[in-house]
Protein backbone atom coordinates (compact mmCIF):
# COMPACT_ATOMS: atom_id res chain seq x y z
CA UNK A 1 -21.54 1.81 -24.70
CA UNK A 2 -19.08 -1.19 -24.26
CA UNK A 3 -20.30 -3.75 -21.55
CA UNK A 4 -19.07 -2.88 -18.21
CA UNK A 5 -18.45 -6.46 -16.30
CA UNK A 6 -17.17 -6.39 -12.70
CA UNK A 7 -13.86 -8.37 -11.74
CA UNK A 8 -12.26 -9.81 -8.08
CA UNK A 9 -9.11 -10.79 -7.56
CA UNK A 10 -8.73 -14.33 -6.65
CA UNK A 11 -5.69 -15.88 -7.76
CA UNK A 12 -5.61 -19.76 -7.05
CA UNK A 13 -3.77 -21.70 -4.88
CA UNK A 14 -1.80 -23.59 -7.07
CA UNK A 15 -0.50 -20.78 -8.79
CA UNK A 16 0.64 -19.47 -4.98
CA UNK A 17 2.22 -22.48 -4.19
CA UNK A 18 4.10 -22.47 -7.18
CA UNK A 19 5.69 -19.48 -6.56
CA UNK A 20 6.15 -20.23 -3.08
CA UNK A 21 7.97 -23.27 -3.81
CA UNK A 22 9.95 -21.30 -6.59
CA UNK A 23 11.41 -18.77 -4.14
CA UNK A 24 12.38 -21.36 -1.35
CA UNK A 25 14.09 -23.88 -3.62
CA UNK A 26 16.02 -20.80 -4.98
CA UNK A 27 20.01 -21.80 -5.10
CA UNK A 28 21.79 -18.57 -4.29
CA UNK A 29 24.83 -18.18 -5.91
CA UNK A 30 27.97 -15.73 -4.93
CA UNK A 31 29.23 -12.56 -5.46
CA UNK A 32 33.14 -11.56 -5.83
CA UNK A 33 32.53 -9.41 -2.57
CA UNK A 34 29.06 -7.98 -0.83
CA UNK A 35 29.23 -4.90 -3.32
CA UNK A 36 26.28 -3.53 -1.52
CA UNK A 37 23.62 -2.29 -4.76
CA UNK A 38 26.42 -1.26 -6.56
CA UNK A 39 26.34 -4.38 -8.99
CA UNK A 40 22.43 -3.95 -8.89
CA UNK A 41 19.90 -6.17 -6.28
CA UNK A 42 22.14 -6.63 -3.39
CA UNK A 43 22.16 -10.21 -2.48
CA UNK A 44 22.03 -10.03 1.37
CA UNK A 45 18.68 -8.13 0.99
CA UNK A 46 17.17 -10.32 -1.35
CA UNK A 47 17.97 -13.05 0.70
CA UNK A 48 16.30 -11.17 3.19
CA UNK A 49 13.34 -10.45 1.35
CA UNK A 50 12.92 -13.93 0.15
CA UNK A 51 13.34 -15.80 3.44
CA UNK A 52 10.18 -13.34 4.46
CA UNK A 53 8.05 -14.34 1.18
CA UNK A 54 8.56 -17.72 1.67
CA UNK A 55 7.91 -17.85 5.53
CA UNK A 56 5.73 -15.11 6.32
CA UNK A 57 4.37 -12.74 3.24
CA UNK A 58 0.71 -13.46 2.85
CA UNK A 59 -0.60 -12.89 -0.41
CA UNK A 60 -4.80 -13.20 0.47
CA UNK A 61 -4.50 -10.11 2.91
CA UNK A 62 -3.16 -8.51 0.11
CA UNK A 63 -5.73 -9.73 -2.56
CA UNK A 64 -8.41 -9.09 0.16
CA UNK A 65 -6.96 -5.61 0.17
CA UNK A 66 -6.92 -4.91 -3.41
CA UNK A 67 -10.47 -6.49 -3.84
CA UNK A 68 -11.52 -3.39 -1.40
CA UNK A 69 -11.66 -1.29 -4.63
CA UNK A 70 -14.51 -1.80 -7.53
CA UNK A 71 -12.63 -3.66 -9.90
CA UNK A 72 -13.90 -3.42 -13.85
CA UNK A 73 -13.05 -5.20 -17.37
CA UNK A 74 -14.19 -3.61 -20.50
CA UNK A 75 -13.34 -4.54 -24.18
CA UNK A 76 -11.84 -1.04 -25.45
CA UNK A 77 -9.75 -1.55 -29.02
CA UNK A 78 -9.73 -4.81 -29.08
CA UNK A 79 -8.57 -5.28 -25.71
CA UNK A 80 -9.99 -6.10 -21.73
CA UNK A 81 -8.69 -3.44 -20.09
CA UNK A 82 -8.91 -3.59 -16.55
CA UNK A 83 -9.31 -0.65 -14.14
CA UNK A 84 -10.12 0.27 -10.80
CA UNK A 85 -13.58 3.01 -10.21
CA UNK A 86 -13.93 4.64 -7.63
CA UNK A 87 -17.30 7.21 -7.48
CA UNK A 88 -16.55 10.32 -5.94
CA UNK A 89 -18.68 11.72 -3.33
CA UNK A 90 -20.54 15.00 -3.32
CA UNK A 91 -22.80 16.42 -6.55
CA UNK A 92 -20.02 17.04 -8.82
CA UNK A 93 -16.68 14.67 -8.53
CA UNK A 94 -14.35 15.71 -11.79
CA UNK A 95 -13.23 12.17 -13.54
CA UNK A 96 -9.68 11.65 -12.74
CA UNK A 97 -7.50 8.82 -14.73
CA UNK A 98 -4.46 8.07 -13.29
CA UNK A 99 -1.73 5.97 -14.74
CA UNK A 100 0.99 3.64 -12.99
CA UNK A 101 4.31 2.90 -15.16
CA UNK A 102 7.15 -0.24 -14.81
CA UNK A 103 7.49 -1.40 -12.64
CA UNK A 104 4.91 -0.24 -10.92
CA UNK A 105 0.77 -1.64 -11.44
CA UNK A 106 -2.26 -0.62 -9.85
CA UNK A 107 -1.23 -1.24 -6.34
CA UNK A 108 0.76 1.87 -6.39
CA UNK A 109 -2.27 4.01 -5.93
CA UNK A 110 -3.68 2.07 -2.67
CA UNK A 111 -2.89 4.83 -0.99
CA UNK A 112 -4.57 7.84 -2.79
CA UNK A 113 -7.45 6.35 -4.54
CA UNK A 114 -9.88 6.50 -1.46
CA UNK A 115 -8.47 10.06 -0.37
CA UNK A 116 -9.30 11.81 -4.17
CA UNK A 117 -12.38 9.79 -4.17
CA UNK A 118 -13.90 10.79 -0.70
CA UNK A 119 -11.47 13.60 0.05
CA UNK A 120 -14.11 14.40 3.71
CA UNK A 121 -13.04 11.07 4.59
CA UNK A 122 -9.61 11.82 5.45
CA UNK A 123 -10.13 15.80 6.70
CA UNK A 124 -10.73 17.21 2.98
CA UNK A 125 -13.69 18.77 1.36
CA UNK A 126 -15.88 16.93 -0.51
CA UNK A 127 -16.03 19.74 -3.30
CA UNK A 128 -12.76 18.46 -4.13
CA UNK A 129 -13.60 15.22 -4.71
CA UNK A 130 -12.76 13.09 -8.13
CA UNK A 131 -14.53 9.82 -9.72
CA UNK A 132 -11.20 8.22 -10.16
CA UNK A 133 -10.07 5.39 -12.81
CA UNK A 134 -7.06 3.90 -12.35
CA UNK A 135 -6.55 1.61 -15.26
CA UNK A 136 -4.03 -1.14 -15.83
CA UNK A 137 -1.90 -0.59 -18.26
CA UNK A 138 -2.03 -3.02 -21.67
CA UNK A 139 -0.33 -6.16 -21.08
CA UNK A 140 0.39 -5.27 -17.29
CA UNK A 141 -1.44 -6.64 -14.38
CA UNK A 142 -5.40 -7.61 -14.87
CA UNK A 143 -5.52 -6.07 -18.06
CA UNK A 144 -5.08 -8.39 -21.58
CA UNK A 145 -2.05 -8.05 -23.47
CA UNK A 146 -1.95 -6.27 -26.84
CA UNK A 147 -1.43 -8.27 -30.03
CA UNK A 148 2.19 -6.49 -30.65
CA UNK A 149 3.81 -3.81 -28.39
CA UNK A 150 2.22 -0.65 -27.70
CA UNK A 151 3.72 2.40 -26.92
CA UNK A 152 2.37 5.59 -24.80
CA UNK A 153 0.98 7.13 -27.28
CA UNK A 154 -1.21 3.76 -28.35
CA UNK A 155 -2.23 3.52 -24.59
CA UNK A 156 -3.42 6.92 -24.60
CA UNK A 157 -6.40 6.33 -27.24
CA UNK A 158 -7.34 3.25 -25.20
CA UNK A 159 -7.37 5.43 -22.18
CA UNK A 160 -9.23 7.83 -24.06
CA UNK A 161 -12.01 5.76 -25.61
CA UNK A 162 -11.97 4.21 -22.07
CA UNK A 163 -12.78 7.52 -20.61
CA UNK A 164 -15.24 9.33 -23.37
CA UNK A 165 -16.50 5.68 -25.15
CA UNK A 166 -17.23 3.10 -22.13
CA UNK A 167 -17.72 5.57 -19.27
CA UNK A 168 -18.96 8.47 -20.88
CA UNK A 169 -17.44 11.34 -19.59
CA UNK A 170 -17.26 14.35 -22.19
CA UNK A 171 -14.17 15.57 -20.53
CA UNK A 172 -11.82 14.63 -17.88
CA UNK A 173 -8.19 15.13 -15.66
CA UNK A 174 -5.48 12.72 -16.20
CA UNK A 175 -2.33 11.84 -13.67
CA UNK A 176 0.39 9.62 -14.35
CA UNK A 177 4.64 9.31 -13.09
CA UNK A 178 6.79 6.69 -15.02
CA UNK A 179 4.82 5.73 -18.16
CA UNK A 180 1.88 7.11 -17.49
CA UNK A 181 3.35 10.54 -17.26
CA UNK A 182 4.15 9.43 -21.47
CA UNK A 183 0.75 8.98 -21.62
CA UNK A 184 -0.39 12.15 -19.88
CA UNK A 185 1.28 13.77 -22.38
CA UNK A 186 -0.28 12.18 -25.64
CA UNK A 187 -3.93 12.76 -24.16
CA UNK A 188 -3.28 16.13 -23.23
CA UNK A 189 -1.84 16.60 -27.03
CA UNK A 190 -4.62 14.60 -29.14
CA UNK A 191 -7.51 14.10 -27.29
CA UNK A 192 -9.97 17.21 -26.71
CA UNK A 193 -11.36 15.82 -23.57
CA UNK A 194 -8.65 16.04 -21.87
CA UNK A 195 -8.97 19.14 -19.91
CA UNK A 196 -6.03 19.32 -17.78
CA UNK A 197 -2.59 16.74 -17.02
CA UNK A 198 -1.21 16.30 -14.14
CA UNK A 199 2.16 14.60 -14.25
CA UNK A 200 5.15 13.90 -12.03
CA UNK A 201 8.00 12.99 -14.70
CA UNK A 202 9.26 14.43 -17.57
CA UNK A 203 9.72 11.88 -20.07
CA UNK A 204 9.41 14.02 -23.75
CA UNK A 205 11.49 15.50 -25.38
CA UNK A 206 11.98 18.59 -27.62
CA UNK A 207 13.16 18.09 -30.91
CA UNK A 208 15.39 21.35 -30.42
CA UNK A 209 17.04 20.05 -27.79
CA UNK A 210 18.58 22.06 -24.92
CA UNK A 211 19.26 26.03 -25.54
CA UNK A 212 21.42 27.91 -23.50
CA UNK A 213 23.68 27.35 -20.88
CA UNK A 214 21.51 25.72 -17.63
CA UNK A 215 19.45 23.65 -20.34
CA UNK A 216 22.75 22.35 -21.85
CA UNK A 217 24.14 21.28 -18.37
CA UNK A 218 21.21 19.57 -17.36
CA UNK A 219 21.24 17.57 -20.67
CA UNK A 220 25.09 16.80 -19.85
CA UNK A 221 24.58 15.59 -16.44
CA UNK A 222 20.80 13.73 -17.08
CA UNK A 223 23.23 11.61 -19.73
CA UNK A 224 25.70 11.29 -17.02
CA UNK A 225 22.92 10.05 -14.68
CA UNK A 226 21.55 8.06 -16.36
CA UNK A 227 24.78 5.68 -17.77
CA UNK A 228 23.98 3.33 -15.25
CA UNK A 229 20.40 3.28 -14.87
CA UNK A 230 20.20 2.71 -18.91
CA UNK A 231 20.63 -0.83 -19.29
CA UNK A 232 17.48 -2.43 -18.56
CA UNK A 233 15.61 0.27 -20.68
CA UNK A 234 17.71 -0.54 -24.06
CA UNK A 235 17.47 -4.39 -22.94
CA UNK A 236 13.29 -4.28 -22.56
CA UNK A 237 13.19 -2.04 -25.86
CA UNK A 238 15.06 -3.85 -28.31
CA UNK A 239 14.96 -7.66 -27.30
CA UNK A 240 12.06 -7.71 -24.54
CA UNK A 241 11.50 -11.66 -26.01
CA UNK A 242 15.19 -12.73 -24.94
CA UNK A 243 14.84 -11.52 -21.18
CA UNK A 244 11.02 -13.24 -20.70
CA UNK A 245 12.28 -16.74 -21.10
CA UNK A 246 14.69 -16.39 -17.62
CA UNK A 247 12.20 -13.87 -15.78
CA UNK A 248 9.12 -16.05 -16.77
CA UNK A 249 10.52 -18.91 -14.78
CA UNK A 250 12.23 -17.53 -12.48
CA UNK A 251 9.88 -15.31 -9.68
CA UNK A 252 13.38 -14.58 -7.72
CA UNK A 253 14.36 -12.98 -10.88
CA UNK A 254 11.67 -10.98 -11.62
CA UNK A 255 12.30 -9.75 -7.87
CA UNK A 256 15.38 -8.78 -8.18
CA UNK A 257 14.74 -6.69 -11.37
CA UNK A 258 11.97 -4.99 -9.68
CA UNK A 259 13.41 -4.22 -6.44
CA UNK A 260 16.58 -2.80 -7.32
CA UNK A 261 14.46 -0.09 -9.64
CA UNK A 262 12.56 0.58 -6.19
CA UNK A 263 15.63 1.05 -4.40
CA UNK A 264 17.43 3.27 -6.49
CA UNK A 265 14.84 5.12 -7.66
CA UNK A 266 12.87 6.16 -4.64
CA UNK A 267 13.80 8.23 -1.60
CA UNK A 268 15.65 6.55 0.35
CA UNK A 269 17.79 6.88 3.52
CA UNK A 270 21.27 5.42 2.06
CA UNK A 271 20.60 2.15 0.81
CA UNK A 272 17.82 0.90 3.59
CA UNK A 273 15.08 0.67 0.55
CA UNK A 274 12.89 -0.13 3.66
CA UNK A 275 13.14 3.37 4.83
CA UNK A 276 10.80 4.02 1.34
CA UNK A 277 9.18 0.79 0.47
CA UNK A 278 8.19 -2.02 3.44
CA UNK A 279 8.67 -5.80 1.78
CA UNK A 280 4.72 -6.15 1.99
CA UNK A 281 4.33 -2.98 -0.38
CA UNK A 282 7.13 -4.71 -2.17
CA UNK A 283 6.33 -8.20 -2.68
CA UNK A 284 2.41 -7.32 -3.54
CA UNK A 285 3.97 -5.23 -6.48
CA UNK A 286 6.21 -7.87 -7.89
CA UNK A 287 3.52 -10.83 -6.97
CA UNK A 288 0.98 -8.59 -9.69
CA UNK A 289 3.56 -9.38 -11.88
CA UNK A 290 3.78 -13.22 -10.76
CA UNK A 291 0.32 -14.27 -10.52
CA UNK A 292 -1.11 -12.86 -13.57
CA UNK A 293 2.03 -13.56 -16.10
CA UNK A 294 2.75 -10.64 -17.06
CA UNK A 295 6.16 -9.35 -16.93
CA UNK A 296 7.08 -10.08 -20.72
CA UNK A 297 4.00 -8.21 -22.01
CA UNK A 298 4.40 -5.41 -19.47
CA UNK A 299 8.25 -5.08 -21.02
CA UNK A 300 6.91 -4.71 -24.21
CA UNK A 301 6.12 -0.87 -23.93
CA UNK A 302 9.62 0.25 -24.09
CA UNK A 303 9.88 -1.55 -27.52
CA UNK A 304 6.34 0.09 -28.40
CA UNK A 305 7.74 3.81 -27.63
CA UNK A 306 10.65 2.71 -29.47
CA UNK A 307 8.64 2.16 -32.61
CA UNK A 308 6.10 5.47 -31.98
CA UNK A 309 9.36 7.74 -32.16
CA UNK A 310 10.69 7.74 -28.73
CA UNK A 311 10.50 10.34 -26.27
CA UNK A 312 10.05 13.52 -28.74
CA UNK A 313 6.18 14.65 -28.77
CA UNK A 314 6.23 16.81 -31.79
CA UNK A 315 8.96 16.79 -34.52
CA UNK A 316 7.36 19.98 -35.39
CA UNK A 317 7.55 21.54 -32.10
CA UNK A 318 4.02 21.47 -30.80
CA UNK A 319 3.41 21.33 -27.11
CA UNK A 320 0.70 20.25 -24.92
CA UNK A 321 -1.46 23.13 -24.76
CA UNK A 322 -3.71 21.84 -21.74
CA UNK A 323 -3.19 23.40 -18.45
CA UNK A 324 -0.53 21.33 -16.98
CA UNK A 325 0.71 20.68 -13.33
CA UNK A 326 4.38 19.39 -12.20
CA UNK A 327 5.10 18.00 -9.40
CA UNK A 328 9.01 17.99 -8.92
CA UNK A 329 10.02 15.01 -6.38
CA UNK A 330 13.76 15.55 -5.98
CA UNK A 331 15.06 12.27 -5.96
CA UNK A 332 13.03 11.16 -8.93
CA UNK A 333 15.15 9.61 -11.42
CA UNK A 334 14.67 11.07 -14.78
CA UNK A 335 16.13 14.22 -12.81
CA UNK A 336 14.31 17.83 -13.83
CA UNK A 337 15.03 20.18 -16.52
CA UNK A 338 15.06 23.95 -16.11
CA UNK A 339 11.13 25.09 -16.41
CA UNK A 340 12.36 27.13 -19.45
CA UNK A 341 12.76 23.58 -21.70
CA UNK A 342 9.53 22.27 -19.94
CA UNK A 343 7.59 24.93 -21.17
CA UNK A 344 8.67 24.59 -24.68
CA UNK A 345 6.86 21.30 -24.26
CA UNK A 346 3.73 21.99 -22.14
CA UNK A 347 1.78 24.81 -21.14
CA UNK A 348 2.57 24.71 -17.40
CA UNK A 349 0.49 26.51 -15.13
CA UNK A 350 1.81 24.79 -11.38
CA UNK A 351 5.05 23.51 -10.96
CA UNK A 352 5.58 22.77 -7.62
CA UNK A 353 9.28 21.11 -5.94
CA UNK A 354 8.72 19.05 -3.22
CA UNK A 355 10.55 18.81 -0.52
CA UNK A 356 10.72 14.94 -0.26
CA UNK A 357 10.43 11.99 -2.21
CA UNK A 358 11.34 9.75 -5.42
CA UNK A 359 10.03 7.98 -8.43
CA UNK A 360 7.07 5.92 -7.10
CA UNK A 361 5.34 9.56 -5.98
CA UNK A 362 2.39 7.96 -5.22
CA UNK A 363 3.62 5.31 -3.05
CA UNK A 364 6.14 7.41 -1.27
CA UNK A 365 4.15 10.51 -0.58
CA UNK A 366 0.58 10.43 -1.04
CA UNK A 367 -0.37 13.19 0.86
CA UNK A 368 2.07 15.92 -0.93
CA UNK A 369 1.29 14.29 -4.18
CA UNK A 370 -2.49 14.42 -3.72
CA UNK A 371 -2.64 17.84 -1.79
CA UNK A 372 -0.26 19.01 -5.31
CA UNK A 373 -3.86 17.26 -7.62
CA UNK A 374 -6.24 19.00 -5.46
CA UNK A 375 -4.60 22.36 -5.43
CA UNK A 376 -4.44 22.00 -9.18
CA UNK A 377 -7.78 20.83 -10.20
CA UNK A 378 -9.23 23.52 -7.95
CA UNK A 379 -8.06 26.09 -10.94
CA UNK A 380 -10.30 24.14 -12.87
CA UNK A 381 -13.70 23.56 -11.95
């Protein structure tokens, strides 16, 4: 079994007053009018947002926050992954691996790890408790960056050999939105031990493509969607390197790419992005990114699925055949086929449309979103 070693955040000083001093001395330039988000990261909110991290966010309550969890590194493939364990209480906890995507990291689950873990804790029963890992992705975060990009379907045999070779569980439950509903999919697919996905995205694709007439409309209209939300993801997948050398040095940049994904992909009333997301939840996000260096690596996955073959699973057809759970969060923005072309894909057994919520599920809601993995993994033990 790989070597286990225990890890705590503690990100030095110099490193926060560089990127203090970064966003203060930030020259703001102008717009041709306010244009609200339309153009992308509105400027009077990010002026906003960066008069607060310079003058009042404070990162150690944060770090003191995240350092609540057991924090691991392990060498799996080559790599130190990092992740997050969390022991579940009672005599039989299933093992749970859930997976963040961009531009989201570990601190996305703050919320639900404690809840799955010690589900008595918070008014639950303990019989539905789960030892949960929540790993950083490759190249994201705490965890080491791979030595080209990797794509979902590469992350998924880390995860796996993380799971089955360094813990040692002979089967598990995995969870993921964003990219690590991707990689959901590919364990589900190739790895035995995965007993059951959870997932609240639909990235793949059918090689068929849409049949019949509310499957074709939905394909019309995701495309339609999806014109103006598509220019960051061709950017990151086909010349990741170019867009590193301004976000590396800028931390205002790397902001503003960030938040304006948060605001127009989560739930929001209008365009108050604080009605879904305060700036502390913000700014600890983005600062993962910031203190550990890792926003070019973190890119790199879009390239990496690029190379694997994109978003189709099987060019012969093949689906997941794990039992696998939905969770439909209306404003998420990959928006939802008909169940019909989902279940040419996976072999759904819960598919469940929330009434509220976006993208970052597990930020947004964590209650519907873990009350929707309990239900679930009930069917299963």
């Amino acid at each position: 079994m790989t070597k286990i070693r225990p890890f705590r955040l503690a990100v030095p000083d110099a490193t926060l007053d560089y990127i203090k001093a970064r966003v203060a001395g930030y020259r703001w330039h102008e717009m041709p009018d306010d244009g609200g988000w339309e153009y992308g990261a509105n400027m009077d909110y990010m002026k906003e947002l960066c008069a607060y991290w310079a003058e009042k966010y404070d990162w150690r309550k944060h770090e003191r926050e995240i350092n609540r969890f057991a924090h691991y590194h392990a060498g799996v493939g080559g790599l130190d992954l990092h992740f997050i364990r969390e022991k579940g209480s009672g005599s039989a906890p299933l093992p749970l691996i859930i997976s963040h995507g961009w531009p989201g990291s570990v601190v996305e689950f703050a919320r639900i790890i404690e809840p799955l873990a010690h589900p008595q804790q918070f008014g639950g029963d303990i019989n539905d408790s789960f030892d949960v890992i929540a790993p950083s992705l490759p190249g994201f975060g705490f965890s080491s960056r791979p030595p080209r990009p990797y794509g979902p379907r590469k992350m998924a045999n880390l995860f796996n050999a993380l799971m089955t070779g360094t813990l040692g569980y002979k089967n598990y439950l995995a969870q993921g939105g964003d990219w690590g509903g991707a990689i959901c999919s590919w364990l589900g697919f190739e790895h035995a031990a995965c007993r059951a996905i959870h997932i609240n995205i639909l990235t793949m694709r059918h090689p068929d493509g849409p049949q019949g007439a509310e499957e074709t409309a939905w394909a019309e209209r995701f495309d339609r969607d999806q014109t103006m939300e598509d220019g960051y993801r061709t950017q990151q997948a086909t010349k990741p390197q170019t867009l590193s050398y301004a976000m590396m040095d800028s931390p205002v940049g790397v902001a503003a790419w960030i938040v304006e994904k948060f605001n127009s992909w989560s739930d929001t009333d209008g365009d108050d992005i604080e009605s879904a997301h305060s700036k502390d939840v913000l700014l600890t996000n983005i600062m993962v990114y910031l203190v550990t260096g890792t926003f070019n690596t973190a890119s790199w996955i879009y390239y990496g699925r690029r190379e694997e073959g994109g978003r189709i699973l099987s060019p012969q057809g093949r689906r997941v055949e794990v039992p696998t759970a939905m969770a439909l969060f209306p404003k998420e923005m990959l928006s939802w086929p008909p169940r019909s072309y989902a279940e040419r894909i996976y072999n759904i057994k819960r598919w469940t449309t929330m009434p509220r919520g976006g993208h970052f599920a597990a930020m947004e809601e964590p209650e519907l979103l873990i009350d929707d993995i309990r239900e679930f993994a009930r069917e299963l033990r």
